[in-house]
C-alpha atoms as a PDB file:
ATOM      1  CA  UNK A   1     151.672  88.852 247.134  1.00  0.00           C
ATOM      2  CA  UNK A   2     152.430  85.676 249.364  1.00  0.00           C
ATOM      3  CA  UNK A   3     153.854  85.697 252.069  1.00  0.00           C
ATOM      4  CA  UNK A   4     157.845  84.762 251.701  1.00  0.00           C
ATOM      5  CA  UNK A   5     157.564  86.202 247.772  1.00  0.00           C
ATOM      6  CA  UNK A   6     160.015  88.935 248.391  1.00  0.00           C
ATOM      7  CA  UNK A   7     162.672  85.823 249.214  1.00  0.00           C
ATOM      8  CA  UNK A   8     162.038  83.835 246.069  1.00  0.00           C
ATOM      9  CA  UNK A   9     161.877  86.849 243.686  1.00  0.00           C
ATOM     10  CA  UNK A  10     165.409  87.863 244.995  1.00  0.00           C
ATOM     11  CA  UNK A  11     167.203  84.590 244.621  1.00  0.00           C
ATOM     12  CA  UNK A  12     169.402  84.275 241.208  1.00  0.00           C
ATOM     13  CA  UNK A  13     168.742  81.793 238.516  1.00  0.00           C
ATOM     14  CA  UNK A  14     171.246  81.261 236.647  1.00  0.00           C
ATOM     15  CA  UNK A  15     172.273  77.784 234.178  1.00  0.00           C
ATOM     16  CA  UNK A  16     174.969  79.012 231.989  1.00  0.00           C
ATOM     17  CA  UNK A  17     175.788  75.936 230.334  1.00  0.00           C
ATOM     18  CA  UNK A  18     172.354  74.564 230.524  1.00  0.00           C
ATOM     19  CA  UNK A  19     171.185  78.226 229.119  1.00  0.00           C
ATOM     20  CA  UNK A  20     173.425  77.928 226.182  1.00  0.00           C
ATOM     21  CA  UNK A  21     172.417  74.236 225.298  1.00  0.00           C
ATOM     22  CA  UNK A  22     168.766  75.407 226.034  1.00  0.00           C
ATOM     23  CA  UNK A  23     169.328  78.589 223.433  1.00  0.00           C
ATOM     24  CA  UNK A  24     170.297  76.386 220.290  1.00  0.00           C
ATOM     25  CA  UNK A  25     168.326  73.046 220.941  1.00  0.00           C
ATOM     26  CA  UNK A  26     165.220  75.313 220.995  1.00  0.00           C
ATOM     27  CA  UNK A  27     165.597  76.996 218.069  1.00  0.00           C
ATOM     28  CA  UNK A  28     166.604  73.823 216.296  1.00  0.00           C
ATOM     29  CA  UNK A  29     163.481  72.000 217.945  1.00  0.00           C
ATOM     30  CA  UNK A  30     161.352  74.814 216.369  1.00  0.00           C
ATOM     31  CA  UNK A  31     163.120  74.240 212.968  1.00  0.00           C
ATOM     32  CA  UNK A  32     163.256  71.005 212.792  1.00  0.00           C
ATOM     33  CA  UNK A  33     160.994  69.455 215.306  1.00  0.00           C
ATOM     34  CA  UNK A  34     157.469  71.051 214.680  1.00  0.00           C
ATOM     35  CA  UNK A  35     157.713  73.115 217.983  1.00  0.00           C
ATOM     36  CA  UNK A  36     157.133  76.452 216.021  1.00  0.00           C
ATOM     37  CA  UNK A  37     153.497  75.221 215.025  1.00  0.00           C
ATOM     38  CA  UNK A  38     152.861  74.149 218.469  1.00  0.00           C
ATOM     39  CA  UNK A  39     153.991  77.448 219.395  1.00  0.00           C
ATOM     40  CA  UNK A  40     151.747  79.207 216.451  1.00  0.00           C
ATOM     41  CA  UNK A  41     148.634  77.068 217.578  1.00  0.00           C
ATOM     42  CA  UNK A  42     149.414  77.308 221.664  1.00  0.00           C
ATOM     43  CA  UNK A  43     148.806  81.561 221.502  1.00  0.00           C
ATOM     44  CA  UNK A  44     146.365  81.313 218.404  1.00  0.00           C
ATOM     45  CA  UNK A  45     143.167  83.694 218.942  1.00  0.00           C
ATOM     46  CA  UNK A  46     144.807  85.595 222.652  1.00  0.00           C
ATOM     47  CA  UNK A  47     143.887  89.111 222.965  1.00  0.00           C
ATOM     48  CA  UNK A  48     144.491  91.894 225.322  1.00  0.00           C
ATOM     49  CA  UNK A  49     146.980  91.632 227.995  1.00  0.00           C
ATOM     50  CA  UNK A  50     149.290  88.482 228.552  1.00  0.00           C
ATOM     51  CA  UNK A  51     151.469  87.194 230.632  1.00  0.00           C
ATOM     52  CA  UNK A  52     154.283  84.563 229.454  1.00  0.00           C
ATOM     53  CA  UNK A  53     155.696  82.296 232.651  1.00  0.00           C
ATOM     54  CA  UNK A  54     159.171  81.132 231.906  1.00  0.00           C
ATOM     55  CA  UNK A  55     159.397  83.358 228.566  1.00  0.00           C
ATOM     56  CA  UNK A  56     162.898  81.438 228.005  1.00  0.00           C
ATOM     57  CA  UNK A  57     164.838  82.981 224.808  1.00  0.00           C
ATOM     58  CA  UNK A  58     162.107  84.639 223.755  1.00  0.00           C
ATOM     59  CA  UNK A  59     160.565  81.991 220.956  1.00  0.00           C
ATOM     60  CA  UNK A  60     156.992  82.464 221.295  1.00  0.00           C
ATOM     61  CA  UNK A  61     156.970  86.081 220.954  1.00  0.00           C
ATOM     62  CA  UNK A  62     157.164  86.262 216.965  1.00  0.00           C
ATOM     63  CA  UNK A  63     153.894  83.809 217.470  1.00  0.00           C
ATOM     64  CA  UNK A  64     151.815  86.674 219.324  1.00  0.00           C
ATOM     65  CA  UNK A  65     148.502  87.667 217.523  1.00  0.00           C
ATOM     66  CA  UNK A  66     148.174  91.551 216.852  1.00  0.00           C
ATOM     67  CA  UNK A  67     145.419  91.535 219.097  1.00  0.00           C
ATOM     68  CA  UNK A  68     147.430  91.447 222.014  1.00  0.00           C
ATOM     69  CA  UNK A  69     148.097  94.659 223.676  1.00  0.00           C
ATOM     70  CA  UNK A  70     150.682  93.908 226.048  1.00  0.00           C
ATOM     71  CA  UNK A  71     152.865  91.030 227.110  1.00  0.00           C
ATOM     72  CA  UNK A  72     154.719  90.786 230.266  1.00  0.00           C
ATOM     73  CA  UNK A  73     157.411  88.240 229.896  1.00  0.00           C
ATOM     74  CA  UNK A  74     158.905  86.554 233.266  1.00  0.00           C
ATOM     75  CA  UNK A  75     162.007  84.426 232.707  1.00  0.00           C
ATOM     76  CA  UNK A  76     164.230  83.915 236.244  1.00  0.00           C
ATOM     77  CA  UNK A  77     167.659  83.055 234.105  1.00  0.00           C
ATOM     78  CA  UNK A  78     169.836  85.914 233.639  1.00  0.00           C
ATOM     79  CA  UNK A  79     171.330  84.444 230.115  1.00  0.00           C
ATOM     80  CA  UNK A  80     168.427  83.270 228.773  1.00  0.00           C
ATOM     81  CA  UNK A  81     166.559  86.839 229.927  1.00  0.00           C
ATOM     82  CA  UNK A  82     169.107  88.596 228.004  1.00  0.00           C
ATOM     83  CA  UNK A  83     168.537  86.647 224.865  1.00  0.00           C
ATOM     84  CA  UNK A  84     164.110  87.354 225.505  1.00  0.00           C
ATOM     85  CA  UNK A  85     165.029  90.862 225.830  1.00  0.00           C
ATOM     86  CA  UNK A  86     166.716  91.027 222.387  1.00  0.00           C
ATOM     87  CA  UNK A  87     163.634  88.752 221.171  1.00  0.00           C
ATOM     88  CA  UNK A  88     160.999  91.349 222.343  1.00  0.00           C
ATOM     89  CA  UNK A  89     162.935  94.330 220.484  1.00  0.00           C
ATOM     90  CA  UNK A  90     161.897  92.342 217.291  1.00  0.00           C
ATOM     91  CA  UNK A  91     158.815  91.261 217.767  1.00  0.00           C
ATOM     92  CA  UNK A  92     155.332  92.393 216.761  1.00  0.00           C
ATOM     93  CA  UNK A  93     153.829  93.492 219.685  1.00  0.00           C
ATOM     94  CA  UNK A  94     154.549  94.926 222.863  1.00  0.00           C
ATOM     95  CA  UNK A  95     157.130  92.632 225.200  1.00  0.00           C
ATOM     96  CA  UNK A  96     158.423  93.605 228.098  1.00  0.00           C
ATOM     97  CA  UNK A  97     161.073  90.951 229.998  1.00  0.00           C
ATOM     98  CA  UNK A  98     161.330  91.490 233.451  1.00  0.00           C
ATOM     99  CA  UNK A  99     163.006  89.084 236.414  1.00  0.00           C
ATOM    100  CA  UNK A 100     160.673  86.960 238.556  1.00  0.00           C
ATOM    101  CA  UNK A 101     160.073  83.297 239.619  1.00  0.00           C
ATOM    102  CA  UNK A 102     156.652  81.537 238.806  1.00  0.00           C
ATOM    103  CA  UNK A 103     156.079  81.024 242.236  1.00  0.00           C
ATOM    104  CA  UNK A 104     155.821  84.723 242.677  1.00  0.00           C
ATOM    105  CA  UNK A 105     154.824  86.976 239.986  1.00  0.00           C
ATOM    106  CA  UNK A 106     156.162  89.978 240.586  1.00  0.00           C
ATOM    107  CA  UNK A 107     153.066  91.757 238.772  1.00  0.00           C
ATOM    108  CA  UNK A 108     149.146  92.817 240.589  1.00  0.00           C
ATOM    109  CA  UNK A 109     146.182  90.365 240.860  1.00  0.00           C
ATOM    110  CA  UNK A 110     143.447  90.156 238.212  1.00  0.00           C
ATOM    111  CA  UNK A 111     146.160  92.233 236.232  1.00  0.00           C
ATOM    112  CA  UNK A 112     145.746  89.841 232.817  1.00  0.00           C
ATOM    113  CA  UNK A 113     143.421  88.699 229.955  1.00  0.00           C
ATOM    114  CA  UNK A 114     145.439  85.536 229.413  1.00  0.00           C
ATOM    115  CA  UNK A 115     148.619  83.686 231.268  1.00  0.00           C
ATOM    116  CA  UNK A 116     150.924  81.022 228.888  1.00  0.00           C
ATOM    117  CA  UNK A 117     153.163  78.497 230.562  1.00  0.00           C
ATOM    118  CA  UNK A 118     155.109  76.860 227.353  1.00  0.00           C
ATOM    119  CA  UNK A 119     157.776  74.276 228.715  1.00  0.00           C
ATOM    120  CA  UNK A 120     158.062  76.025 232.167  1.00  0.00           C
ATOM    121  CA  UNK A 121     155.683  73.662 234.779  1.00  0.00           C
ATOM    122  CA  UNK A 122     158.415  71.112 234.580  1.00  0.00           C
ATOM    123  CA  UNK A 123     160.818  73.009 235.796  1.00  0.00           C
ATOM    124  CA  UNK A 124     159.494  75.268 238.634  1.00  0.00           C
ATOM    125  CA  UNK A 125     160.071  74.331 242.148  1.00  0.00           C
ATOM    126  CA  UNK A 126     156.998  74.223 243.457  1.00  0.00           C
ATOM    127  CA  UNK A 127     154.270  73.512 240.846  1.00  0.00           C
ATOM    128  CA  UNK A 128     151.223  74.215 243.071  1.00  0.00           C
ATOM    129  CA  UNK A 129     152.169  77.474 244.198  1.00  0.00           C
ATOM    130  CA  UNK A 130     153.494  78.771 240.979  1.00  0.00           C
ATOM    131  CA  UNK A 131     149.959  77.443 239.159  1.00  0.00           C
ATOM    132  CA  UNK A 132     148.046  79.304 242.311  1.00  0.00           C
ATOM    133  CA  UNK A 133     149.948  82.709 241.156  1.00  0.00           C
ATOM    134  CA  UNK A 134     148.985  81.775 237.708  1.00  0.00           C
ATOM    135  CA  UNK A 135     145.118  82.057 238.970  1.00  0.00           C
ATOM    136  CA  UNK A 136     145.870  85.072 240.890  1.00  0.00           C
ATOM    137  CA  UNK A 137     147.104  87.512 238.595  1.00  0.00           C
ATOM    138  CA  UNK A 138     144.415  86.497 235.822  1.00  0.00           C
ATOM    139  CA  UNK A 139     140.961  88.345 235.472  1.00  0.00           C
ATOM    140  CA  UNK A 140     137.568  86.160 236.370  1.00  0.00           C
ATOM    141  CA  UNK A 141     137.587  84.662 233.328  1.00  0.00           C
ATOM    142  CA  UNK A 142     140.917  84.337 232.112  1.00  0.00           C
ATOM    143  CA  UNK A 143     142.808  81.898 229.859  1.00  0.00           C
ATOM    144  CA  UNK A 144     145.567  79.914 230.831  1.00  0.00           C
ATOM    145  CA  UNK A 145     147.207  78.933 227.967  1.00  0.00           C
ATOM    146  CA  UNK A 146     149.523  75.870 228.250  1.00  0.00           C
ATOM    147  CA  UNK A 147     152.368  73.686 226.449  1.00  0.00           C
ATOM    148  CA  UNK A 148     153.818  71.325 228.257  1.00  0.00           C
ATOM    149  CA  UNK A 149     156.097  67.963 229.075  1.00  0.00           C
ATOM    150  CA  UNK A 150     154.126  65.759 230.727  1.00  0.00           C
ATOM    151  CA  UNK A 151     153.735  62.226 232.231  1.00  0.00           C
ATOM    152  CA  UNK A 152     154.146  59.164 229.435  1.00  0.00           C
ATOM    153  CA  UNK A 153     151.104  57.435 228.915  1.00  0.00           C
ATOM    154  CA  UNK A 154     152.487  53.595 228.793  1.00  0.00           C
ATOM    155  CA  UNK A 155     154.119  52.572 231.369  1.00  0.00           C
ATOM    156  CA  UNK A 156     157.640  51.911 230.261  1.00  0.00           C
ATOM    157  CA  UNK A 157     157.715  55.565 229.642  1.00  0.00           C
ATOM    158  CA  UNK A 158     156.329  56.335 232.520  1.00  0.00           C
ATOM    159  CA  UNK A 159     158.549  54.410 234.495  1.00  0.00           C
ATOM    160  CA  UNK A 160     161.695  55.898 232.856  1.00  0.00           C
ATOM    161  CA  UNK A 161     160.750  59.194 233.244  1.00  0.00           C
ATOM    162  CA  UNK A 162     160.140  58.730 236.999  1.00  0.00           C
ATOM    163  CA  UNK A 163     164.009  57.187 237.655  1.00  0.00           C
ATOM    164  CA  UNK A 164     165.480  59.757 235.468  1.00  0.00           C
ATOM    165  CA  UNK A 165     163.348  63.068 237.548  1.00  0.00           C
ATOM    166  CA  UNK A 166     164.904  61.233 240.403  1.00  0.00           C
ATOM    167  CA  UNK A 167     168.387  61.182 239.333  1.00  0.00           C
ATOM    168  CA  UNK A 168     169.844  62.618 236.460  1.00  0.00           C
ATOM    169  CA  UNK A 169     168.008  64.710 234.691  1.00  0.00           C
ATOM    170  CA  UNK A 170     167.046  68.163 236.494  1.00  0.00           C
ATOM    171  CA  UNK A 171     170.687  67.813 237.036  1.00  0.00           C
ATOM    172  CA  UNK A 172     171.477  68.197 233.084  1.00  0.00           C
ATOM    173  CA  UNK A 173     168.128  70.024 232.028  1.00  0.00           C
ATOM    174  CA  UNK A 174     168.276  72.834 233.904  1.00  0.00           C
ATOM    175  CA  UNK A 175     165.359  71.395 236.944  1.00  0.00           C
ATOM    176  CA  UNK A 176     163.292  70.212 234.153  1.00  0.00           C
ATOM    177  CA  UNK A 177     160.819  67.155 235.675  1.00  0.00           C
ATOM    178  CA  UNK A 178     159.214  64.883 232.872  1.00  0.00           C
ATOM    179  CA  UNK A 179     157.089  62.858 234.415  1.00  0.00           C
ATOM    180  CA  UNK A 180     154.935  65.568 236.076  1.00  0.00           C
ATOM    181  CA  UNK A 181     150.709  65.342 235.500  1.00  0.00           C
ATOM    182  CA  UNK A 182     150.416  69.029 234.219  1.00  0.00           C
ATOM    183  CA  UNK A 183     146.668  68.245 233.220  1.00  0.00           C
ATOM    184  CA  UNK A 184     146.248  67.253 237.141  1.00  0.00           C
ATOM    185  CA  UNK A 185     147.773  69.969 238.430  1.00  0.00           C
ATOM    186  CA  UNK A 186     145.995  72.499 236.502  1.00  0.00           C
ATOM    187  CA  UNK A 187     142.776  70.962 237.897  1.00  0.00           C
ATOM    188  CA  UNK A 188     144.027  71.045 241.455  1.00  0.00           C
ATOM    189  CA  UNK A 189     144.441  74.122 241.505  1.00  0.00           C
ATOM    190  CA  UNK A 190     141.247  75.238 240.536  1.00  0.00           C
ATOM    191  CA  UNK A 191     141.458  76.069 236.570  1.00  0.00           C
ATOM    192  CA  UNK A 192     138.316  74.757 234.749  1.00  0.00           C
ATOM    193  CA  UNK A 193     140.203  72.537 232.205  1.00  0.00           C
ATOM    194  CA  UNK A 194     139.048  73.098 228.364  1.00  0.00           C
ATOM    195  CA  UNK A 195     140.164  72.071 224.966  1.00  0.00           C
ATOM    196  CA  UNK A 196     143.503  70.181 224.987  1.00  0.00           C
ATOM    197  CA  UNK A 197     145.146  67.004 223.142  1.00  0.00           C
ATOM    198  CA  UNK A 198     148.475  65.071 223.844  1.00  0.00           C
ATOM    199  CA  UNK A 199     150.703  65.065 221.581  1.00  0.00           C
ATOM    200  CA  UNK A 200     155.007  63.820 220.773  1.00  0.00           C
ATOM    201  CA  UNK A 201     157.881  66.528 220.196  1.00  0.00           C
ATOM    202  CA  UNK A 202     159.443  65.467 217.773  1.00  0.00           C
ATOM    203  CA  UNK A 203     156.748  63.641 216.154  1.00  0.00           C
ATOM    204  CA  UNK A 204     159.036  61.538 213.978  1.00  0.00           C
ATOM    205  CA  UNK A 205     161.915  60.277 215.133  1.00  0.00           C
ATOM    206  CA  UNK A 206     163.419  58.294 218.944  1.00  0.00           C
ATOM    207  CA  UNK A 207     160.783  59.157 221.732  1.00  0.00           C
ATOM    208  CA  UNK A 208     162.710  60.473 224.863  1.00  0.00           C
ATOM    209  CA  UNK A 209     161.907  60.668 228.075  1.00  0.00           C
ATOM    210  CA  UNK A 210     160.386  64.364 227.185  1.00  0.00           C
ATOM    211  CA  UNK A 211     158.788  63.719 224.275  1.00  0.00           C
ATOM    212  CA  UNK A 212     155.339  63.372 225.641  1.00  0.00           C
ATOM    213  CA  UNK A 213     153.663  66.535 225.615  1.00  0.00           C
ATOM    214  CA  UNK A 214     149.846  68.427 226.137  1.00  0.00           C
ATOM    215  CA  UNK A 215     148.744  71.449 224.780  1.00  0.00           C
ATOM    216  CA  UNK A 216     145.642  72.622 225.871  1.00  0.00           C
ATOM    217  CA  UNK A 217     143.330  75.991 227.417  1.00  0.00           C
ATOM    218  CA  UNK A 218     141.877  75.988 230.861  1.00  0.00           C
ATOM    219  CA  UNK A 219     140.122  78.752 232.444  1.00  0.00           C
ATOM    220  CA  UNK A 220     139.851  80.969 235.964  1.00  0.00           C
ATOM    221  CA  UNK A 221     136.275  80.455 236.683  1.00  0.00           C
ATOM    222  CA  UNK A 222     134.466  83.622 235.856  1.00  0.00           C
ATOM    223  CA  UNK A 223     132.880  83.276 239.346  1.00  0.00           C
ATOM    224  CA  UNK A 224     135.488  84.020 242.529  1.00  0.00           C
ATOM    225  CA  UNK A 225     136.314  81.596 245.078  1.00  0.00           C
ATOM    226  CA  UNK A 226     137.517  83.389 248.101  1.00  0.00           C
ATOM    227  CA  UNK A 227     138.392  80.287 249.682  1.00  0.00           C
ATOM    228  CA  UNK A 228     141.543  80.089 247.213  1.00  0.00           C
END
């Protein structure tokens, strides 16, 4: 585990209003929005055993194919853990919710078939190092599974999303960041990029500044690098 792990794995998270808001906007989102079918198609086809970054309240877990044997769900916010926890109990395969920040999975290398980050990479303090974990704890091989906000594609949006991340917003989201390049990141450090599209949540409806959105697959390569 890195070095300075032990620190970051300690620390408390914990939003209590944001964690409310978070707990009925999502569910209404999935209602209302379309997010439940992104959610149905982001974890379509994953087998064996998984491991769910920033599980959240728990949402995706009623979406988990019966081939999966196992998921390990990390979520760092006590309120929001408490709410996964009482997700897992109903859903159809085996979750277990446990503490932990992204930048330091608490959980042994080449441990999982399959990793999903679903509206977590915005949020996480250091991107990099929590997408270097990622790579770490999957098998040769493995699939990274992701669903995320990402950078606006015209450059109004863009531009908005880039004064807001400076300002207001991780302030009321909860550290969310809109106007990160998740598809850049993901290459940087060192996934082999596969099937994805861009898409807008909600698709009908005022675009806001976190509206823009990918869903895609990338891949450890199946061959080691030591040098990472």
């Amino acid at each position: 585990m890195p070095a300075g792990s032990d620190r970051i794995s300690r620390d408390a998270v914990h939003h209590p209003l944001f964690a409310r808001f978070y707990a009925r906007f999502s569910v209404s989102a999935d209602l209302k929005g379309g997010v439940a079918a992104h959610r149905a198609e982001l974890l379509s086809g994953l087998s064996g055993r998984v491991i769910e970054i920033g599980a959240g309240n728990g949402l995706n877990f009623a979406h988990y194919p019966a081939a999966v044997s196992e998921v390990v769900a990390i979520e760092p916010e006590r309120s929001l853990r408490q709410l996964a926890v009482r997700s897992a109990m109903r859903a159809e395969v085996p979750v277990d919710v446990v503490p932990g920040a992204a930048e330091a999975l608490p959980v042994k290398s080449e441990a999982f078939d399959a990793a999903v980050a679903s509206l977590v990479l915005c949020t996480v303090r250091d991107v990099p190092r929590a997408l270097a974990e990622i790579r770490r704890v999957l098998r040769p091989g493995g699939e990274l599974r992701f669903f995320e906000h990402g950078l606006g594609e015209g450059r109004a949006m863009a531009t908005t999303q880039r004064v807001l991340d400076r300002t207001v917003w991780p302030l009321l989201f909860g550290g969310c960041h809109t106007a990160r390049d998740t598809l850049a990141a993901i290459g940087a450090a060192g996934f082999e990029l596969g099937a994805h599209r861009r898409l807008t949540v909600p698709e009908k409806g005022p675009r806001l500044p976190s509206s823009p959105c990918v869903l895609g697959v990338a891949r450890r390569p199946s061959v080691s690098d030591a040098s990472r």
